[in-house]
Structure formats: structure tokens, C-alpha cells
C-alpha atoms as a PDB file:
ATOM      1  CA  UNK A   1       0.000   0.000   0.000  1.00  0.00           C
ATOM      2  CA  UNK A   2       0.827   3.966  -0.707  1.00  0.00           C
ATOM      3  CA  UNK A   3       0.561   6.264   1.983  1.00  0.00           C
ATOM      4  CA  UNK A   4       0.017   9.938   0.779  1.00  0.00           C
ATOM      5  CA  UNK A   5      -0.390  12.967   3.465  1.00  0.00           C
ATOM      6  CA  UNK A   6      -0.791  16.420   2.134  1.00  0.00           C
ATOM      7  CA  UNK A   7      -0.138  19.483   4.580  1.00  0.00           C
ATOM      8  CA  UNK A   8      -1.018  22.833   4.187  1.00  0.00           C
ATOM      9  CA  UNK A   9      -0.622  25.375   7.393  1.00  0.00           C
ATOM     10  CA  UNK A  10      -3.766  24.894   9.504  1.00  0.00           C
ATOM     11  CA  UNK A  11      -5.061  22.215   7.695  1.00  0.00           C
ATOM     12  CA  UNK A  12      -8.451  23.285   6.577  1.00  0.00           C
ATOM     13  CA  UNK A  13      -8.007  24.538   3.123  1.00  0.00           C
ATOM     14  CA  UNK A  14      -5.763  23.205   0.958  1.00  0.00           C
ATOM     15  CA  UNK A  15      -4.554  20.145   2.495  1.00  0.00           C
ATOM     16  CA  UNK A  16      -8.135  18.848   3.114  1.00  0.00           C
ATOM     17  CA  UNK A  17      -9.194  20.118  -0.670  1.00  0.00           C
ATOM     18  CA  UNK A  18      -6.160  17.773  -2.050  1.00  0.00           C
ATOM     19  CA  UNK A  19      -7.155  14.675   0.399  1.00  0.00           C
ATOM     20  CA  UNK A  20     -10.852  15.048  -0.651  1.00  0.00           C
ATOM     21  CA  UNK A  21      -9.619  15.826  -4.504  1.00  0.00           C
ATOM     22  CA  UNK A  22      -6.932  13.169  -4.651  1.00  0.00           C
ATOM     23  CA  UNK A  23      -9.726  10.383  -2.321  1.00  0.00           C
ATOM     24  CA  UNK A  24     -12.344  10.515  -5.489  1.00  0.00           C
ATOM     25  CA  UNK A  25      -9.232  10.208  -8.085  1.00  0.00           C
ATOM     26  CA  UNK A  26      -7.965   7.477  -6.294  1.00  0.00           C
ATOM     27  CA  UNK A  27     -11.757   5.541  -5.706  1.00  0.00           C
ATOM     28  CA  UNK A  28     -12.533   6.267  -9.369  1.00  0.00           C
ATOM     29  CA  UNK A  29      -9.647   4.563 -10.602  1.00  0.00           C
ATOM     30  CA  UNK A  30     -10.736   1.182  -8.081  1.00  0.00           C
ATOM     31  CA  UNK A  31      -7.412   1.565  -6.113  1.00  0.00           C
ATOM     32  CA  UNK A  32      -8.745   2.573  -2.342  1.00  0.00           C
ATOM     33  CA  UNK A  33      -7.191  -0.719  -1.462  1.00  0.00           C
ATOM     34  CA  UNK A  34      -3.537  -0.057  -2.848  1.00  0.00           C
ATOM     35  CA  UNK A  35      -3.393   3.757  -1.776  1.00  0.00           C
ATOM     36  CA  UNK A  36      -4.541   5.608   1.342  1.00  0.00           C
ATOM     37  CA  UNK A  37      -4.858   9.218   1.771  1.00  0.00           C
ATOM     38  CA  UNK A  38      -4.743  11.704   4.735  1.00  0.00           C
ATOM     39  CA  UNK A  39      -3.670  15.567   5.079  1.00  0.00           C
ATOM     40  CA  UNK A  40      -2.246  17.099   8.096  1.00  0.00           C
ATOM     41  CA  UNK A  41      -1.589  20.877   9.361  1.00  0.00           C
ATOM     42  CA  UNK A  42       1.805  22.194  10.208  1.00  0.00           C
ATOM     43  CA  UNK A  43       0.579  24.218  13.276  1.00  0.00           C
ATOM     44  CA  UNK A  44      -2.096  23.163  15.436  1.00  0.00           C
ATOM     45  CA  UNK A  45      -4.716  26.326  14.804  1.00  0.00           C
ATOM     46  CA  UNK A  46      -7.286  24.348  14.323  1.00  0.00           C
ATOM     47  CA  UNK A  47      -7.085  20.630  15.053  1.00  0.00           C
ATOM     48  CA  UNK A  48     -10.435  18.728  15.233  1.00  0.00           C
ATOM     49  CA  UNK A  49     -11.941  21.587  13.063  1.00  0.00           C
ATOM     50  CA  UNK A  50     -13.771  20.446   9.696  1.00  0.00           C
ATOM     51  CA  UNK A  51     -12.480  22.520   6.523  1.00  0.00           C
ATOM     52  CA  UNK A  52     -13.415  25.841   6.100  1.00  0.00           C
ATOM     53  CA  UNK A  53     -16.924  26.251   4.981  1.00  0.00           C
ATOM     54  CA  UNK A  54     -16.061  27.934   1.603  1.00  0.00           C
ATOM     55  CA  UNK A  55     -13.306  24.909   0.851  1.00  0.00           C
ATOM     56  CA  UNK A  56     -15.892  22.834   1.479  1.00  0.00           C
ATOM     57  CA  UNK A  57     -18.494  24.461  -0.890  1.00  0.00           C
ATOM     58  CA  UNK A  58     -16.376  24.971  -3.334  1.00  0.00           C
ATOM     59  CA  UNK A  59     -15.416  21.474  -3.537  1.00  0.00           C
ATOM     60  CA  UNK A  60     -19.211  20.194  -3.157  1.00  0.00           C
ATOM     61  CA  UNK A  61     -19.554  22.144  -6.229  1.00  0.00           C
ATOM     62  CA  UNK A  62     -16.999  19.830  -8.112  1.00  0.00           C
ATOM     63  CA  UNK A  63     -18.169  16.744  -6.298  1.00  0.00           C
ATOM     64  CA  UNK A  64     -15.845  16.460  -3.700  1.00  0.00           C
ATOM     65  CA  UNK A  65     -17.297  15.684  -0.376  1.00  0.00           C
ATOM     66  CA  UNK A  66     -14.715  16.864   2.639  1.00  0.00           C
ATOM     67  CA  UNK A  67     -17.731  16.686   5.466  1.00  0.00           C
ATOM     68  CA  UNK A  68     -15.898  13.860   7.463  1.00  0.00           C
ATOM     69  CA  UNK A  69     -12.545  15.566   7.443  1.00  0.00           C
ATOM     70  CA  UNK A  70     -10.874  16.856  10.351  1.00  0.00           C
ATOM     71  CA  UNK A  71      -8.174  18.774  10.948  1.00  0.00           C
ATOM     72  CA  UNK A  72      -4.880  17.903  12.642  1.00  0.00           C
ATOM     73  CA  UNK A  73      -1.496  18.351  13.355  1.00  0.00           C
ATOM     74  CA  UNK A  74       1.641  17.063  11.160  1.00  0.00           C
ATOM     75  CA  UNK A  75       3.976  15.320  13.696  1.00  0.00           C
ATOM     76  CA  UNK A  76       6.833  13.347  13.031  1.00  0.00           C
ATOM     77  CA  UNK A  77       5.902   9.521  13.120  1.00  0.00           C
ATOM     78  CA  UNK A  78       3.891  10.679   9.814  1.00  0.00           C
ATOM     79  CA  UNK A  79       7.251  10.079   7.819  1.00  0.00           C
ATOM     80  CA  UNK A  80       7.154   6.467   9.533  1.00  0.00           C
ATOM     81  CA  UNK A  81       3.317   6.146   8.299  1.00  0.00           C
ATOM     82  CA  UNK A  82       3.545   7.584   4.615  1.00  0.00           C
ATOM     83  CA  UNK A  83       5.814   7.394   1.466  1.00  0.00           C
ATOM     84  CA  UNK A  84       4.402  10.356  -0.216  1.00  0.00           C
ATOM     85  CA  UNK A  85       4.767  13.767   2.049  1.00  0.00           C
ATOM     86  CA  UNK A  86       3.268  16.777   0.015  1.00  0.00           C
ATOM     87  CA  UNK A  87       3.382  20.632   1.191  1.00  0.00           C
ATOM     88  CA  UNK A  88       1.174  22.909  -0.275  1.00  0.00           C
ATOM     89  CA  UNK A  89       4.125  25.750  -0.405  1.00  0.00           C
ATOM     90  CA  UNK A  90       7.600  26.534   0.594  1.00  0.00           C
ATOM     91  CA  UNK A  91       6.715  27.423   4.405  1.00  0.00           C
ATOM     92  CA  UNK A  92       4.916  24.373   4.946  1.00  0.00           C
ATOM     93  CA  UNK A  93       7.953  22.174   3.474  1.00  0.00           C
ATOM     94  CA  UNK A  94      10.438  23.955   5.351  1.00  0.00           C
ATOM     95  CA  UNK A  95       8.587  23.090   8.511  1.00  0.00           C
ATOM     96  CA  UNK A  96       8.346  19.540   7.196  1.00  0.00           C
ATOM     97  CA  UNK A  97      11.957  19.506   6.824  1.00  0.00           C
ATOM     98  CA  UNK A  98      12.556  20.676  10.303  1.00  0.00           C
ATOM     99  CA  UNK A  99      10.870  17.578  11.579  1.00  0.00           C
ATOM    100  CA  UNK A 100      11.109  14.933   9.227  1.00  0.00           C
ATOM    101  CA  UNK A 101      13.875  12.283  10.480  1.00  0.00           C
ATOM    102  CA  UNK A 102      17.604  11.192   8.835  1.00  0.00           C
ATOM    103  CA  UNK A 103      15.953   7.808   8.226  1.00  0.00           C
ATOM    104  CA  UNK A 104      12.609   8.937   6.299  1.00  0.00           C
ATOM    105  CA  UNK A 105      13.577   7.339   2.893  1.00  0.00           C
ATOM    106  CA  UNK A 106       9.921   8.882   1.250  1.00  0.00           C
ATOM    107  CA  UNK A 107       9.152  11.669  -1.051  1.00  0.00           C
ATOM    108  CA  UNK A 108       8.882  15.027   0.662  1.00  0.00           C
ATOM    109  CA  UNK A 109       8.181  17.795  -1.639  1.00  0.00           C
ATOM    110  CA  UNK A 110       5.532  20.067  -3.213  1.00  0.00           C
ATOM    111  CA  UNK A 111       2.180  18.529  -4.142  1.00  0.00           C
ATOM    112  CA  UNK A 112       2.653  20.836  -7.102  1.00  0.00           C
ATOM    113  CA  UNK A 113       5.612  19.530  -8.735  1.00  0.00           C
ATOM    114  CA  UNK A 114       3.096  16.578  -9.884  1.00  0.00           C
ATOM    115  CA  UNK A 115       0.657  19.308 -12.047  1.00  0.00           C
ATOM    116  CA  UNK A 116       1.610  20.975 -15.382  1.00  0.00           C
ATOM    117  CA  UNK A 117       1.192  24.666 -13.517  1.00  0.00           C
ATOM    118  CA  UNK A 118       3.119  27.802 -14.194  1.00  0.00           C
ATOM    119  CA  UNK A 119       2.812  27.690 -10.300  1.00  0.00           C
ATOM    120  CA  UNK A 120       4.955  26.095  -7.562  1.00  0.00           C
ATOM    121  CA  UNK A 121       2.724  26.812  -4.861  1.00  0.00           C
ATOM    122  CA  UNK A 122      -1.006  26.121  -3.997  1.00  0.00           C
ATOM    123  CA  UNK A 123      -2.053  29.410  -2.410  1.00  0.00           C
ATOM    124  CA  UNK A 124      -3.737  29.755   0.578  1.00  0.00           C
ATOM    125  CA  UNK A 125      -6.827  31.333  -0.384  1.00  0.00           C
ATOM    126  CA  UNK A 126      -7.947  31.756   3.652  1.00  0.00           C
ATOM    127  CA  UNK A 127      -7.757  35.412   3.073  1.00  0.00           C
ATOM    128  CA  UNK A 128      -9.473  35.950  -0.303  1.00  0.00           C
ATOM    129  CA  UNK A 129     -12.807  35.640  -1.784  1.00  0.00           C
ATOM    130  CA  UNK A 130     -14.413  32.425  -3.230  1.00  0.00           C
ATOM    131  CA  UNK A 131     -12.637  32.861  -6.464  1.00  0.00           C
ATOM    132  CA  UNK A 132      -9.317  31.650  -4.600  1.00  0.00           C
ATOM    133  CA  UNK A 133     -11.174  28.167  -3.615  1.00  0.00           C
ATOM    134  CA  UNK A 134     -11.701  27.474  -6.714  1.00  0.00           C
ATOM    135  CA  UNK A 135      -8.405  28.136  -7.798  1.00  0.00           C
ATOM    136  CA  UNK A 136      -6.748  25.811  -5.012  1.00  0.00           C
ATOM    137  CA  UNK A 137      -9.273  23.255  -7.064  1.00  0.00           C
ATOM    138  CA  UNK A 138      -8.145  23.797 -10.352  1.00  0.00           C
ATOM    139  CA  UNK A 139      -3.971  23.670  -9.468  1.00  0.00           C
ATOM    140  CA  UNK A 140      -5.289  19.835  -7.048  1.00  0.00           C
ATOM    141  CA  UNK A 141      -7.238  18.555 -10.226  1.00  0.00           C
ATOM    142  CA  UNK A 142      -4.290  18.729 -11.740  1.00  0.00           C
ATOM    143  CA  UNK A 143      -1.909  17.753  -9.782  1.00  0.00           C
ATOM    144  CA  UNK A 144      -3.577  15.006  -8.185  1.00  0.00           C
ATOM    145  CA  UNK A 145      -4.168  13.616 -11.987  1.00  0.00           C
ATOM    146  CA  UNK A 146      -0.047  13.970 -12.262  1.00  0.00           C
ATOM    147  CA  UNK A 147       0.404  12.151  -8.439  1.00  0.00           C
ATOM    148  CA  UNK A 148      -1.690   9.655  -9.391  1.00  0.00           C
ATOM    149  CA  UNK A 149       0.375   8.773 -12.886  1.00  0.00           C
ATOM    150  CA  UNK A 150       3.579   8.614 -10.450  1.00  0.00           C
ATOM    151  CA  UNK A 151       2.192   6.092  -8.269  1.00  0.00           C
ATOM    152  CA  UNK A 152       0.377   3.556 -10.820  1.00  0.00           C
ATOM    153  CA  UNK A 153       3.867   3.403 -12.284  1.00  0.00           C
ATOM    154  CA  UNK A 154       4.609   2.011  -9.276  1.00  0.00           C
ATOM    155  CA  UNK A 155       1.586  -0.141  -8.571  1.00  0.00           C
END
């Protein structure tokens, strides 16, 4: 089995958008036995929270059901747990990086080096309007799509 976490800062944005994004990609495909998915927050804001409401509409609107999600906090036996560690920006690596152990022998990088995007980053739209949701869902379609490739090559 694949283990893929994605983190994002608090954990109720874009981390939950690409769990609930890359879940259905995953489930479509008939592989929910050979890959399991979780996201995780680097700071514990707001652990136990469900996603923000308007990550949560906006990805209704798509299909995407978050409504069980939760939030919570990266910690290090997560590099133990999953091959596939994926930051939603540079921030959110570093602080990976800061905890991740000498033995983790996983992927830790940006979710977004899997998408065709002129972007390196999935913003955090927490500050925006409802445009910025959506956007966070077009730059996970895609690189959930491109994730997915990776790992059937390994399957």
C-alpha cells in the first residue's frame, strides 16, 4: 500500500481540498485498497476543526465531499506512516523539513511539482474571496491527476 499525506498550514483549506480531490481520483480509478490518503496541518490552529466552509463548498460544487474531514497536526511519526509527504508551499515544506527524520527514505516535496502549472505553490486562499477556492481546485485537479500517474507506475 501507498501512503500519501498532504499538509497545508492549519489544515483546513488546501490540504483537506487535495485529500478530498486526490480520495475521489484514487476511488474512481478502483485503487482505495492499494493507496490511502490523509492531510495534516503544520501548526495546530485548528485541530479537530472540519475545513473551512467555503473549501468545502467549493469542492461540493466539483463533487468532492470533505464533510468527514478533520483537521490535525503534522507530527513526526507521519514520515514512519507515509511514502508520499506533500506541502502545499515553501513554508509548509520547510517546517516539514525541520521535523522529518535522517531515516525517512519517502518523497517530501511540493504537491505541485506533480501538475503541469506555471505555479509552484497552492495558495492559501484563507484570506481571499471564493474565487481563490476554486483556484486551489483547479492547481489539485491537476496535480492530483499527475500524483496519481507517479504512483500507478509504481503499482
Amino acid at each position: 500500500m501507498i501512503k500519501v499525506l498532504f499538509v497545508c498550514l492549519g489544515n483546513i483549506c488546501r490540504s483537506p481540498t487535495a485529500d478530498g480531490v486526490f480520495r475521489q481520483v484514487v476511488e474512481q480509478r478502483g485503487l482505495t485498497e492499494q493507496i490511502k490518503v490523509d492531510s495534516a496541518g503544520t501548526a495546530a490552529y485548528h485541530v479537530g476543526n472540519p475545513p473551512d466552509h467555503r473549501s468545502t463548498l467549493a469542492a461540493k460544487k466539483r463533487g468532492y465531499d470533505l464533510s468527514l474531514l478533520r483537521a490535525r497536526q503534522a507530527v513526526v511519526e507521519d514520515f514512519t506512516e507515509f511514502d508520499y509527504v506533500l506541502a502545499m508551499d515553501h513554508e509548509n515544506l520547510l517546517n516539514l523539513k525541520a521535523i522529518k527524520p535522517s531515516n525517512f527514505t519517502g518523497h517530501l516535496g511540493l504537491f505541485l511539482d506533480f501538475a503541469e502549472a506555471s505555479e509552484s505553490e497552492v495558495p492559501d486562499p484563507y484570506y481571499g474571496g471564493d474565487s481563490g477556492f476554486e483556484h486551489v481546485l483547479d492547481l489539485v485537479e491537476a496535480a492530483s491527476e499527475g500524483l496519481l500517474q507517479e504512483i500507478e507506475r509504481q503499482l
